[in-house]
PDB file of N, CA and C in Angstrom:
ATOM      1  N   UNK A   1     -40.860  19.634  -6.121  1.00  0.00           N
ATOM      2  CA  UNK A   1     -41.097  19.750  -7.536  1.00  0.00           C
ATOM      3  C   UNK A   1     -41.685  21.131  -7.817  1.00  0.00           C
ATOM      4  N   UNK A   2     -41.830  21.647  -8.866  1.00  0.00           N
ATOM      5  CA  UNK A   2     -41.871  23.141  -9.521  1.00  0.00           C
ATOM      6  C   UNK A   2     -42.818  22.723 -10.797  1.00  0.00           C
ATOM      7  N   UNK A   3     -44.232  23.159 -10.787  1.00  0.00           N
ATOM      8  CA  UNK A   3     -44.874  23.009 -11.580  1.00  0.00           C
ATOM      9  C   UNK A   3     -45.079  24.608 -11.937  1.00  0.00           C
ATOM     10  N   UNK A   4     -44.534  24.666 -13.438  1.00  0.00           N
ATOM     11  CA  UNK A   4     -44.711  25.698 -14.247  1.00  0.00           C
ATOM     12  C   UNK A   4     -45.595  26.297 -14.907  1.00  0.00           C
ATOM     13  N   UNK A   5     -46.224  27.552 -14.812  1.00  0.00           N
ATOM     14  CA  UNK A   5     -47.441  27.638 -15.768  1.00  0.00           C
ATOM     15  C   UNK A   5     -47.100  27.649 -16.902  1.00  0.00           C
ATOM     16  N   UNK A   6     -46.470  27.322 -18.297  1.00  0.00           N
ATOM     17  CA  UNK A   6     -46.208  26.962 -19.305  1.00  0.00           C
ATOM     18  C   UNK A   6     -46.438  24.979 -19.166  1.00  0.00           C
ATOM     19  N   UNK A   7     -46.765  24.984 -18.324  1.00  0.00           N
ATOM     20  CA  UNK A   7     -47.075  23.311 -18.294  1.00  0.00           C
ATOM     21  C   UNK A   7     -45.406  22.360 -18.409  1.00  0.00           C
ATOM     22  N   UNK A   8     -44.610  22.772 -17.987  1.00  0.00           N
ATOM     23  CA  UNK A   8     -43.479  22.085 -17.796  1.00  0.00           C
ATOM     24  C   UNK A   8     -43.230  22.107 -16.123  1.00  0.00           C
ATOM     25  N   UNK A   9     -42.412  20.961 -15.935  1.00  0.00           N
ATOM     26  CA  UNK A   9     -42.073  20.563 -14.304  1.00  0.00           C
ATOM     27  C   UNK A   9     -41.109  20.165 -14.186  1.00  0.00           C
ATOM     28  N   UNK A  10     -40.339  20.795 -12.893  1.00  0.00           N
ATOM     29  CA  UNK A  10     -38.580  20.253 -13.263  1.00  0.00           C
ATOM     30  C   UNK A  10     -38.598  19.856 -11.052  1.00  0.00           C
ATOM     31  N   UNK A  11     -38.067  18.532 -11.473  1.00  0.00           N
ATOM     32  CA  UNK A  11     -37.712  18.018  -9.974  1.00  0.00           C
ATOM     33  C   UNK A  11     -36.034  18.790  -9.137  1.00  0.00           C
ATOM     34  N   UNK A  12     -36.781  19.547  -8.120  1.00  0.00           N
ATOM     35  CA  UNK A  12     -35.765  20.003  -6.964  1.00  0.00           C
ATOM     36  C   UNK A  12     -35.510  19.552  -6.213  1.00  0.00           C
ATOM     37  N   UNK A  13     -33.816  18.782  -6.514  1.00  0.00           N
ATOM     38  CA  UNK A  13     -33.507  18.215  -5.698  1.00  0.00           C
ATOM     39  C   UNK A  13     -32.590  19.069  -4.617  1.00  0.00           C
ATOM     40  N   UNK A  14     -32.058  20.157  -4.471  1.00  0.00           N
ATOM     41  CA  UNK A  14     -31.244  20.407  -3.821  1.00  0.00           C
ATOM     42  C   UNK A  14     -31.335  21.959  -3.802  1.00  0.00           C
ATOM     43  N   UNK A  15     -30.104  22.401  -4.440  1.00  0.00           N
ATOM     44  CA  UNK A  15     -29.901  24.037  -5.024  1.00  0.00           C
ATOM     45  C   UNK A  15     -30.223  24.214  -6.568  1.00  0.00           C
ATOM     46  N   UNK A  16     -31.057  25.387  -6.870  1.00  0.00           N
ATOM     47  CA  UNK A  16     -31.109  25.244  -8.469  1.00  0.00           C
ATOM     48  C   UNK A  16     -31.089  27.007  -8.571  1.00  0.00           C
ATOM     49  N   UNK A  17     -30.590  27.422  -9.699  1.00  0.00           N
ATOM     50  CA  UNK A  17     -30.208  29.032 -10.260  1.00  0.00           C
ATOM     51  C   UNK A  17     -31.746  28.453 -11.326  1.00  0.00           C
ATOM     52  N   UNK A  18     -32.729  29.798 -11.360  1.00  0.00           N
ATOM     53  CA  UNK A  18     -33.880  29.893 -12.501  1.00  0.00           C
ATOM     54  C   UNK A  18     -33.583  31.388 -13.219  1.00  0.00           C
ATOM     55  N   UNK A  19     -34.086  31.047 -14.091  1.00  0.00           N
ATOM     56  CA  UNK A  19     -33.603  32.237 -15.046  1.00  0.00           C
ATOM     57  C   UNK A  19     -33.318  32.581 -16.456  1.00  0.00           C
ATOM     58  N   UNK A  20     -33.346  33.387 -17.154  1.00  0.00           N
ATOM     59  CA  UNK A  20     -33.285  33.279 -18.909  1.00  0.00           C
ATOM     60  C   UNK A  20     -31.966  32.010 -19.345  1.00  0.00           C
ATOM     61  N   UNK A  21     -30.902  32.760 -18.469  1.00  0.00           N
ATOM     62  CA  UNK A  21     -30.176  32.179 -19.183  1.00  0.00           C
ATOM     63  C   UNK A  21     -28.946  31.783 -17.670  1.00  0.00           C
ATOM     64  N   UNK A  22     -29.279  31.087 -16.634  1.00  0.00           N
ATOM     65  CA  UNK A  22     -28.775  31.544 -15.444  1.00  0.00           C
ATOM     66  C   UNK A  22     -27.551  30.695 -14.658  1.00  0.00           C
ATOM     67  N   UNK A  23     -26.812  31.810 -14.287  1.00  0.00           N
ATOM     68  CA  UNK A  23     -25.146  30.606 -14.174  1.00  0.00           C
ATOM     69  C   UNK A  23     -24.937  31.590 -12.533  1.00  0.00           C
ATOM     70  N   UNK A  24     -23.845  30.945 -12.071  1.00  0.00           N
ATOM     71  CA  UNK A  24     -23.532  30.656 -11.058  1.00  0.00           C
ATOM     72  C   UNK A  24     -22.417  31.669 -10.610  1.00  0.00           C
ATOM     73  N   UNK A  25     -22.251  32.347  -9.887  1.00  0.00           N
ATOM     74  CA  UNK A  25     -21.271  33.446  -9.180  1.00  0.00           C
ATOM     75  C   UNK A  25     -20.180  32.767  -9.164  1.00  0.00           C
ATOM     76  N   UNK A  26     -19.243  32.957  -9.242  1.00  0.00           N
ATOM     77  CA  UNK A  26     -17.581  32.783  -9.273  1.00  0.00           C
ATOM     78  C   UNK A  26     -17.464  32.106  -7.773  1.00  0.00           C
ATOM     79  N   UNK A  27     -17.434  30.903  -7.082  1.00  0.00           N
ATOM     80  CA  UNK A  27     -16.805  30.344  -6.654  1.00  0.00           C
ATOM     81  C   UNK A  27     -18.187  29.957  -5.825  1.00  0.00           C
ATOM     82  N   UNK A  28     -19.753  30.000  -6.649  1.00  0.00           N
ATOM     83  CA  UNK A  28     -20.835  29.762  -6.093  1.00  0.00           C
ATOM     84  C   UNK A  28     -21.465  28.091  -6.820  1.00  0.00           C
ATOM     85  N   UNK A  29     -21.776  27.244  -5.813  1.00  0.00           N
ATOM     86  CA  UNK A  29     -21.913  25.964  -6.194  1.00  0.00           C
ATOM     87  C   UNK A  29     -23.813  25.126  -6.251  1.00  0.00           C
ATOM     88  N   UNK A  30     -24.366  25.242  -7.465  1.00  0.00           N
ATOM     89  CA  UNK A  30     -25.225  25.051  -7.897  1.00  0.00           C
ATOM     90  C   UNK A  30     -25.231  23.529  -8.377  1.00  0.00           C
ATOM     91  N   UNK A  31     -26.630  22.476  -8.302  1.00  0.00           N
ATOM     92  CA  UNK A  31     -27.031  21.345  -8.245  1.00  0.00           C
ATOM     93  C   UNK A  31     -27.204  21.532 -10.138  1.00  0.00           C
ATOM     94  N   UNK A  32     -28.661  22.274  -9.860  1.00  0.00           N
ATOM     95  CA  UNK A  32     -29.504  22.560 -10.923  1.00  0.00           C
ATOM     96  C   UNK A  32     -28.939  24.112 -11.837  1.00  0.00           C
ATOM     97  N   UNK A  33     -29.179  24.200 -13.070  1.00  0.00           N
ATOM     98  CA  UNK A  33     -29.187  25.755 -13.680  1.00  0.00           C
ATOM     99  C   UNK A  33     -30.573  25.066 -14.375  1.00  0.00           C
ATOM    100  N   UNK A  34     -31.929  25.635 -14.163  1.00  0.00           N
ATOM    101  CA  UNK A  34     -33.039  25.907 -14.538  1.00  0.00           C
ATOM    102  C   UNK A  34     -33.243  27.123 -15.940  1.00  0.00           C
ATOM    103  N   UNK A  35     -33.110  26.547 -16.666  1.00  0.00           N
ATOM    104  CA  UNK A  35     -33.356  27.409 -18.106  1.00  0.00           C
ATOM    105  C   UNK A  35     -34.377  27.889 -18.640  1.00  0.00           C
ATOM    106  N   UNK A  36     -35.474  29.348 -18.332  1.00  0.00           N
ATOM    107  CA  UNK A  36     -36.844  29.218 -18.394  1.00  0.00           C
ATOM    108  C   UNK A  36     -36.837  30.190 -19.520  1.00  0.00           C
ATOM    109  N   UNK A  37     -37.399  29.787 -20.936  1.00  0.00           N
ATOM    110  CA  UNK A  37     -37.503  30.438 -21.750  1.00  0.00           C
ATOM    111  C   UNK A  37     -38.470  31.300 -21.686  1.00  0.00           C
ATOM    112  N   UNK A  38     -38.600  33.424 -22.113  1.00  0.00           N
ATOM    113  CA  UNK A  38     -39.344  33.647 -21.714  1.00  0.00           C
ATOM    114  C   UNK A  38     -39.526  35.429 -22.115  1.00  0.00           C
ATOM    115  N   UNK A  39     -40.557  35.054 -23.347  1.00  0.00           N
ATOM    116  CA  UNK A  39     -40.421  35.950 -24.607  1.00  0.00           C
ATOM    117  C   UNK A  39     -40.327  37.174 -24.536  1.00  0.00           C
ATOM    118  N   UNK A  40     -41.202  37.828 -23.698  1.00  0.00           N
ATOM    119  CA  UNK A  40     -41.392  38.743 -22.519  1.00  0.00           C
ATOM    120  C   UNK A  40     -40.965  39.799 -21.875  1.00  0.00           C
ATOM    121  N   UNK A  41     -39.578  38.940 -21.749  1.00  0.00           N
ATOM    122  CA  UNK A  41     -38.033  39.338 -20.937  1.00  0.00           C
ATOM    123  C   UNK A  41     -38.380  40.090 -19.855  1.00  0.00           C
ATOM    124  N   UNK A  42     -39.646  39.337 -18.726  1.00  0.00           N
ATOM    125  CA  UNK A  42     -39.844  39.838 -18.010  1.00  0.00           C
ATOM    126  C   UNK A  42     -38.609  38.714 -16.789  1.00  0.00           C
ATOM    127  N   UNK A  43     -38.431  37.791 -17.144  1.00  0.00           N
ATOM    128  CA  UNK A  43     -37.536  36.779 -16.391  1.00  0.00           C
ATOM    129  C   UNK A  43     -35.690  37.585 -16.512  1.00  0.00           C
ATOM    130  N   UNK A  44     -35.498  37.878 -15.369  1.00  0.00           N
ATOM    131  CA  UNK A  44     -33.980  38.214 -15.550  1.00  0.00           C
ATOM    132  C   UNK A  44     -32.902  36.832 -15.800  1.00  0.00           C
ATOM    133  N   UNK A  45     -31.937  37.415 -16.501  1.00  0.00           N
ATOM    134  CA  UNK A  45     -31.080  36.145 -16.793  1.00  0.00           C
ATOM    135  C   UNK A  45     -30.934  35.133 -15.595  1.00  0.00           C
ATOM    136  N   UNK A  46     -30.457  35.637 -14.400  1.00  0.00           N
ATOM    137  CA  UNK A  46     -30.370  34.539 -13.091  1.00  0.00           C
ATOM    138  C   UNK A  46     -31.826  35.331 -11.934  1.00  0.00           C
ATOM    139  N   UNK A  47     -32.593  35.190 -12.316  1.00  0.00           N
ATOM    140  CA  UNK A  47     -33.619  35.625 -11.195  1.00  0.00           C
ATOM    141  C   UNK A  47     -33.611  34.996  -9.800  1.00  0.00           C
ATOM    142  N   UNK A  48     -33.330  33.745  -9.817  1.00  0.00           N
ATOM    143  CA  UNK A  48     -34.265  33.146  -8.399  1.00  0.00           C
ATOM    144  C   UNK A  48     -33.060  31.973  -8.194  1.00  0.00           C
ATOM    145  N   UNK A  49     -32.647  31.873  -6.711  1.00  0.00           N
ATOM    146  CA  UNK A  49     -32.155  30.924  -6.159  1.00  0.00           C
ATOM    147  C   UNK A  49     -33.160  29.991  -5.630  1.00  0.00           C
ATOM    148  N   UNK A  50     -33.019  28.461  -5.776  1.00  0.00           N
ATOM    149  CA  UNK A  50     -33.721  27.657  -5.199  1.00  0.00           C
ATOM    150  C   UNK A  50     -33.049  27.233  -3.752  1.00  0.00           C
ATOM    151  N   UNK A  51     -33.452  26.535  -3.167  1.00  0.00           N
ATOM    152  CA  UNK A  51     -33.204  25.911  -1.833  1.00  0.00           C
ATOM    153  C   UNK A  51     -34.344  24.787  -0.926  1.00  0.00           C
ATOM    154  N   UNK A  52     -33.871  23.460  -1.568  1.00  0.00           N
ATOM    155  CA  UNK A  52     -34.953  22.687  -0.797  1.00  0.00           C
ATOM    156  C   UNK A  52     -34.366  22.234   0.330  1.00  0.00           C
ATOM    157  N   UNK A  53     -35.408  22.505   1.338  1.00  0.00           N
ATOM    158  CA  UNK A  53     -35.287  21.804   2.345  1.00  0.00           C
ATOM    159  C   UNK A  53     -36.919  20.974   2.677  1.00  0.00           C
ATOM    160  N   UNK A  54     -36.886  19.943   3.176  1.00  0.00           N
ATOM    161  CA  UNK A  54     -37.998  19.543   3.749  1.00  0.00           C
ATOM    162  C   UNK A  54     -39.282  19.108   2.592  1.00  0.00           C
ATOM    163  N   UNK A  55     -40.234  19.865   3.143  1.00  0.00           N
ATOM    164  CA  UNK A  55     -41.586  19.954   1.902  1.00  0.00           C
ATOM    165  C   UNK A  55     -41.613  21.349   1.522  1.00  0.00           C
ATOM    166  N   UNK A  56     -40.403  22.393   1.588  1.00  0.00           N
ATOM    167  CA  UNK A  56     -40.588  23.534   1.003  1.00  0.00           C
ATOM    168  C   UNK A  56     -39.486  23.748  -0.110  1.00  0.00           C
ATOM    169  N   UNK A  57     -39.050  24.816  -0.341  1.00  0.00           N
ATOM    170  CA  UNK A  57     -38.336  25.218  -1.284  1.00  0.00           C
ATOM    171  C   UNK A  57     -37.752  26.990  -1.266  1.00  0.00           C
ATOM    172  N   UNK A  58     -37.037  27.172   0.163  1.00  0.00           N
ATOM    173  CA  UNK A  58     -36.169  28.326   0.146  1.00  0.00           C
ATOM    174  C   UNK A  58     -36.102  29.221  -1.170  1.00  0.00           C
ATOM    175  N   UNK A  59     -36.717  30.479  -1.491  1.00  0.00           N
ATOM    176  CA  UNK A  59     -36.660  30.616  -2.664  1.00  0.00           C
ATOM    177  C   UNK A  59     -35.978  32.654  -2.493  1.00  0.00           C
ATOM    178  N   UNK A  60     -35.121  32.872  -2.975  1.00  0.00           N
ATOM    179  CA  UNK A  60     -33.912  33.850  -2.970  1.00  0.00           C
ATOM    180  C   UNK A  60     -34.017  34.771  -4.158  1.00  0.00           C
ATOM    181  N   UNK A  61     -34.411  35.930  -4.214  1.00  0.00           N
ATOM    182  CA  UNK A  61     -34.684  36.970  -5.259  1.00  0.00           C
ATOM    183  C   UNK A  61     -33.484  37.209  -5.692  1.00  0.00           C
ATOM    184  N   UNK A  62     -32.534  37.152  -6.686  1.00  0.00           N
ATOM    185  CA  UNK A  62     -31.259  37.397  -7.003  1.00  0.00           C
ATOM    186  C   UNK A  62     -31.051  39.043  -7.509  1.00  0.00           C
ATOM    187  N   UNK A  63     -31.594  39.632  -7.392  1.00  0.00           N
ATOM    188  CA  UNK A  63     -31.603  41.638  -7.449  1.00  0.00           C
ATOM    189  C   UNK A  63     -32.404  41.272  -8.683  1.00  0.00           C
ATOM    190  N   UNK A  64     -33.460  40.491  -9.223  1.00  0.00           N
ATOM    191  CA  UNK A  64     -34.057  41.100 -10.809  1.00  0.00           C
ATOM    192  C   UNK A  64     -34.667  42.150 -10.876  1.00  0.00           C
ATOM    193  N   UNK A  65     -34.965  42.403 -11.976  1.00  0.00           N
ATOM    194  CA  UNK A  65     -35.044  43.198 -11.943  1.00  0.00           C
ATOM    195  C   UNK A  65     -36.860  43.541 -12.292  1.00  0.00           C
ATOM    196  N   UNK A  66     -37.670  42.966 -12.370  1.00  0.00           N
ATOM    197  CA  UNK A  66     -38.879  42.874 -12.459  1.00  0.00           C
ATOM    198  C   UNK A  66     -39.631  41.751 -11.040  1.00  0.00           C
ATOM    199  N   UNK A  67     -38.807  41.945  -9.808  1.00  0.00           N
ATOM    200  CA  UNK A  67     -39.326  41.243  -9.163  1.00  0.00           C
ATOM    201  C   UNK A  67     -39.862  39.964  -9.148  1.00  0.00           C
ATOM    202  N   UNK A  68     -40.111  39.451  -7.768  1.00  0.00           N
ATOM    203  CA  UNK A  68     -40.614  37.971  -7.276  1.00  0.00           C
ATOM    204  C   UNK A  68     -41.302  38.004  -5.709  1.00  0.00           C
ATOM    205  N   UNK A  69     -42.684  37.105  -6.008  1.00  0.00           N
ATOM    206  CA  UNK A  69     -43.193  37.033  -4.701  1.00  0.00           C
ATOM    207  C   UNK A  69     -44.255  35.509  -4.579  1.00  0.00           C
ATOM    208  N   UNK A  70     -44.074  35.084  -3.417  1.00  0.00           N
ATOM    209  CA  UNK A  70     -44.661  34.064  -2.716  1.00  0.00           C
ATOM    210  C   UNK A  70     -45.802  34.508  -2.241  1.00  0.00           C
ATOM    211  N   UNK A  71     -46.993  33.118  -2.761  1.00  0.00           N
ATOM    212  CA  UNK A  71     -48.646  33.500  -2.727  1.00  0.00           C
ATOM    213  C   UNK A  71     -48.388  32.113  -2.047  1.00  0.00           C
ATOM    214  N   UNK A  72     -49.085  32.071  -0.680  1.00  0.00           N
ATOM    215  CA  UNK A  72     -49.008  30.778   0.161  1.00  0.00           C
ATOM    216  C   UNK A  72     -50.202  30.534  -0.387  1.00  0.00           C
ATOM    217  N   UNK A  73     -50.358  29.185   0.100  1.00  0.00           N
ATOM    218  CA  UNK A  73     -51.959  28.104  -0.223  1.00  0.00           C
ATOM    219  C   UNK A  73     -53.017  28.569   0.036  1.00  0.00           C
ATOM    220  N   UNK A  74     -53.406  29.994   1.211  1.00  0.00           N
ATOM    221  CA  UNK A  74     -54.129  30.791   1.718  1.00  0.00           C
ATOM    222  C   UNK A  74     -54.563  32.447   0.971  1.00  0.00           C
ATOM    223  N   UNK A  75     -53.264  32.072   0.145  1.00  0.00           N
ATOM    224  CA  UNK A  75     -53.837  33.402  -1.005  1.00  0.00           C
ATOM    225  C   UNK A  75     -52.681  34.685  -0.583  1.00  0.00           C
ATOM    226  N   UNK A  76     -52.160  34.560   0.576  1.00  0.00           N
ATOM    227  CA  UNK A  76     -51.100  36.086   0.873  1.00  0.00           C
ATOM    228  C   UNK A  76     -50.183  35.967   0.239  1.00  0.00           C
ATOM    229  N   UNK A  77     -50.125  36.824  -0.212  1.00  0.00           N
ATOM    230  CA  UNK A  77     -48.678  36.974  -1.230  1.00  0.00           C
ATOM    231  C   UNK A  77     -47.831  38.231  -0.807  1.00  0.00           C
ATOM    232  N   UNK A  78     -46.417  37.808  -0.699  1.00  0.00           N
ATOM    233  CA  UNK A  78     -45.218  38.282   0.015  1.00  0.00           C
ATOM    234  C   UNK A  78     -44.220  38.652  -0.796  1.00  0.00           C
ATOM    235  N   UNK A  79     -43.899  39.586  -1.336  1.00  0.00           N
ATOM    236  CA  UNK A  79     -42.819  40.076  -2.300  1.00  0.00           C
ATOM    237  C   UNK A  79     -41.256  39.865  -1.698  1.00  0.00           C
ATOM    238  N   UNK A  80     -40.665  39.553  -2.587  1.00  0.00           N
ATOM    239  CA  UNK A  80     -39.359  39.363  -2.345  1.00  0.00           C
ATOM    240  C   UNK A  80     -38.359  39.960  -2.135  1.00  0.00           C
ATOM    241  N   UNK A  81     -37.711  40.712  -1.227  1.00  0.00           N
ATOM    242  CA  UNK A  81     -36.353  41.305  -1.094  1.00  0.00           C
ATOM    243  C   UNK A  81     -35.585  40.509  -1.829  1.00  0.00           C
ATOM    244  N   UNK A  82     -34.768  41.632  -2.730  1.00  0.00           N
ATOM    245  CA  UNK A  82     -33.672  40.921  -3.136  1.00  0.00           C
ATOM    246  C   UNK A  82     -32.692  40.266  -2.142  1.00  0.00           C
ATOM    247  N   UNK A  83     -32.370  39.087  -1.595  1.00  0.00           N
ATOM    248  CA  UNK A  83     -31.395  38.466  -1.261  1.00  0.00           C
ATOM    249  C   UNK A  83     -31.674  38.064   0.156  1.00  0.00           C
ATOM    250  N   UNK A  84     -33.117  38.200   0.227  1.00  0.00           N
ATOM    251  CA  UNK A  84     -33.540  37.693   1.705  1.00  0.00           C
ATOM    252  C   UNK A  84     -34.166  36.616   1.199  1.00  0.00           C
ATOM    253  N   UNK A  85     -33.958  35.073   1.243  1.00  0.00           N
ATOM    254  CA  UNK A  85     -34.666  33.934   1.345  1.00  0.00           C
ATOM    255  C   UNK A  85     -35.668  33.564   2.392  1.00  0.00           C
ATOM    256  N   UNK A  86     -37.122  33.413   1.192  1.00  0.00           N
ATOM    257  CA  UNK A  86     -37.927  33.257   1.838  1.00  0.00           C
ATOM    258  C   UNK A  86     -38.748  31.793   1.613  1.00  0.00           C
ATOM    259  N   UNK A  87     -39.611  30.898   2.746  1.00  0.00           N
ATOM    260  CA  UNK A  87     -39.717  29.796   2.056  1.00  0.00           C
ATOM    261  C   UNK A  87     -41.227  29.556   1.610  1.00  0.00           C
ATOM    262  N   UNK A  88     -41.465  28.475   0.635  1.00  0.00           N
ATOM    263  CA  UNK A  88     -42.344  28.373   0.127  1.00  0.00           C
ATOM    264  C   UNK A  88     -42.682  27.250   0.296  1.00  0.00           C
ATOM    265  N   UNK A  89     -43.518  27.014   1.153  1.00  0.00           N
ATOM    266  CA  UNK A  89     -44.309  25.696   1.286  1.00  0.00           C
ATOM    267  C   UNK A  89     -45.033  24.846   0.335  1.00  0.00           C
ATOM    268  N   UNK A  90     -45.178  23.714   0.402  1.00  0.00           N
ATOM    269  CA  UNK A  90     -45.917  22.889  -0.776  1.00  0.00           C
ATOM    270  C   UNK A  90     -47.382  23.921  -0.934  1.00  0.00           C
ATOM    271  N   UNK A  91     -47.508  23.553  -2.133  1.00  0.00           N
ATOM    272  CA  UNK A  91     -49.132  24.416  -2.649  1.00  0.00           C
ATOM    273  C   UNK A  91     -49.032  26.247  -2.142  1.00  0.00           C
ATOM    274  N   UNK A  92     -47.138  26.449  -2.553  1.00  0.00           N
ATOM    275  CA  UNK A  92     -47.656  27.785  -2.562  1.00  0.00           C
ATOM    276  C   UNK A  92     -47.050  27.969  -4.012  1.00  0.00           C
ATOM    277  N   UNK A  93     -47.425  29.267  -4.757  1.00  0.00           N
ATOM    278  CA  UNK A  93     -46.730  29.813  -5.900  1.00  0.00           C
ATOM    279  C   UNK A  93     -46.034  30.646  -5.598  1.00  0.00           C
ATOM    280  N   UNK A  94     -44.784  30.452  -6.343  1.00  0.00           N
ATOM    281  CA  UNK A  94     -43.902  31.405  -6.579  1.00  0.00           C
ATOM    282  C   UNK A  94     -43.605  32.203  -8.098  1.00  0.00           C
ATOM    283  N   UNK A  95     -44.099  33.613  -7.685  1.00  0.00           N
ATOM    284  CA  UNK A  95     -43.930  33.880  -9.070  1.00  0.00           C
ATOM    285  C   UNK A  95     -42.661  35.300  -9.471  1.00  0.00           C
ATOM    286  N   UNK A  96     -42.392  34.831 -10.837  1.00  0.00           N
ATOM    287  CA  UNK A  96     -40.740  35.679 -10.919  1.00  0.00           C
ATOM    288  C   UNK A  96     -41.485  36.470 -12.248  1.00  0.00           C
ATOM    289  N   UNK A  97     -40.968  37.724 -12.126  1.00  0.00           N
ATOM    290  CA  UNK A  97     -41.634  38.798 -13.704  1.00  0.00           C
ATOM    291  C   UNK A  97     -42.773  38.386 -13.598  1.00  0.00           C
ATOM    292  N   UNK A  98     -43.231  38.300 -15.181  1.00  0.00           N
ATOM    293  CA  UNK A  98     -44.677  37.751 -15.032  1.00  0.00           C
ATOM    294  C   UNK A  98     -44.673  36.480 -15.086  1.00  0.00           C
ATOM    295  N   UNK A  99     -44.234  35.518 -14.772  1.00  0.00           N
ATOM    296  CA  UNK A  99     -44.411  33.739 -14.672  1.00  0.00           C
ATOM    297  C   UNK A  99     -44.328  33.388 -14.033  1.00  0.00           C
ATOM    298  N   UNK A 100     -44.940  32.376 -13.449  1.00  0.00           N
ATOM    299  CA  UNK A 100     -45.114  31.795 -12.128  1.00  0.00           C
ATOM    300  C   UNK A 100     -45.089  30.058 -11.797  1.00  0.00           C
ATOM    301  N   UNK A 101     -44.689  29.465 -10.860  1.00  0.00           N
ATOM    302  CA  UNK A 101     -44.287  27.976 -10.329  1.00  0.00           C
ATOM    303  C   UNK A 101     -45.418  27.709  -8.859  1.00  0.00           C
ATOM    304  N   UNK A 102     -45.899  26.372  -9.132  1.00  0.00           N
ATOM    305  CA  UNK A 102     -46.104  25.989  -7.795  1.00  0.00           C
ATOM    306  C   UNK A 102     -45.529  24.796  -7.101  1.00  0.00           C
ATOM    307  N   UNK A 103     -45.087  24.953  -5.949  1.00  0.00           N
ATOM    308  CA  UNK A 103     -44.468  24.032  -5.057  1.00  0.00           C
ATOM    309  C   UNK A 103     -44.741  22.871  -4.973  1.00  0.00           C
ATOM    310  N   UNK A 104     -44.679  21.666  -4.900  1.00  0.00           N
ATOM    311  CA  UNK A 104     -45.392  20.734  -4.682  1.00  0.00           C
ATOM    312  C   UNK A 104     -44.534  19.293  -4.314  1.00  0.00           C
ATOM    313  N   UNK A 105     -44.957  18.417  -3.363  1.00  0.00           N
ATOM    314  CA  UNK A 105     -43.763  17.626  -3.334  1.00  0.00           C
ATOM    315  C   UNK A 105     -44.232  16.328  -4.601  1.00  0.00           C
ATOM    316  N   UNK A 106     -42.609  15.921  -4.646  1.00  0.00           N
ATOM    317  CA  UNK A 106     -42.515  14.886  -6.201  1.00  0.00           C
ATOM    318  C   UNK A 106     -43.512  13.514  -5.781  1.00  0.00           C
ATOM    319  N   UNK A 107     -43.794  13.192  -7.107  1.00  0.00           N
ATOM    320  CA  UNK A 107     -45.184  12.114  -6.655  1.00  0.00           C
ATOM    321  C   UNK A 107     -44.634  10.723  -6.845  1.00  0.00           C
TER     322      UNK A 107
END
C-alpha cells in the first residue's frame, strides 16, 4: 500500500505507472495508472514505475524530470537513477518532485 502525503492511499497490487497524467509505452503492460494530481508540476506526467514484490515495492524513476529518491525506515535516502529500479521496503518513503508516499503493507 502507498500512503500519500496529501492523505490519500491507493492499494499495490502488482505493476502501477504514478504520475500527472501517466500511460503506458507502446506495447508496455501496466495493472494500475496512478493519477496524482499536483499543482506544482513538480510530478512529471509518467514519473515512477511501481513493482511489488513481497513487503516491498520496486520503485523505477521513469527519466522525470525533477527527480525521485528512497528514505529507508533508518532515515538514508538514495536518489534515483533514471531507469535503475530500486526497492523500497515497508516504512520507507518514496518521494517523486516535491511529494512523497510511504510503503506499507495493506491492513
Amino acid at each position: 500500500m502507498a500512503a500519500f502525503d496529501d492523505g490519500t492511499t491507493a492499494v499495490l497490487n502488482s505493476t502501477a505507472l504514478l504520475g500527472r497524467n501517466p500511460s503506458a509505452n507502446e506495447g508496455e503492460t501496466v495493472e494500475q495508472l496512478i493519477d496524482f494530481a499536483d499543482l506544482g508540476r513538480s510530478v512529471s506526467k509518467t514519473h515512477l514505475h511501481l513493482l511489488v514484490e513481497g513487503t516491498g515495492v520496486w520503485v523505477t524513476d521513469r527519466g522525470s524530470t525533477n527527480g525521485s529518491a528512497i528514505t529507508s525506515p533508518d532515515g538514508v535516502e538514495t536518489k534515483l537513477a533514471a531507469g535503475e529500479p530500486m526497492l523500497a521496503s515497508s516504512g520507507s518513503q518514496v518521494s517523486f518532485g516535491d511529494r512523497h508516499f510511504i510503503v506499507s503493507r495493506p491492513v
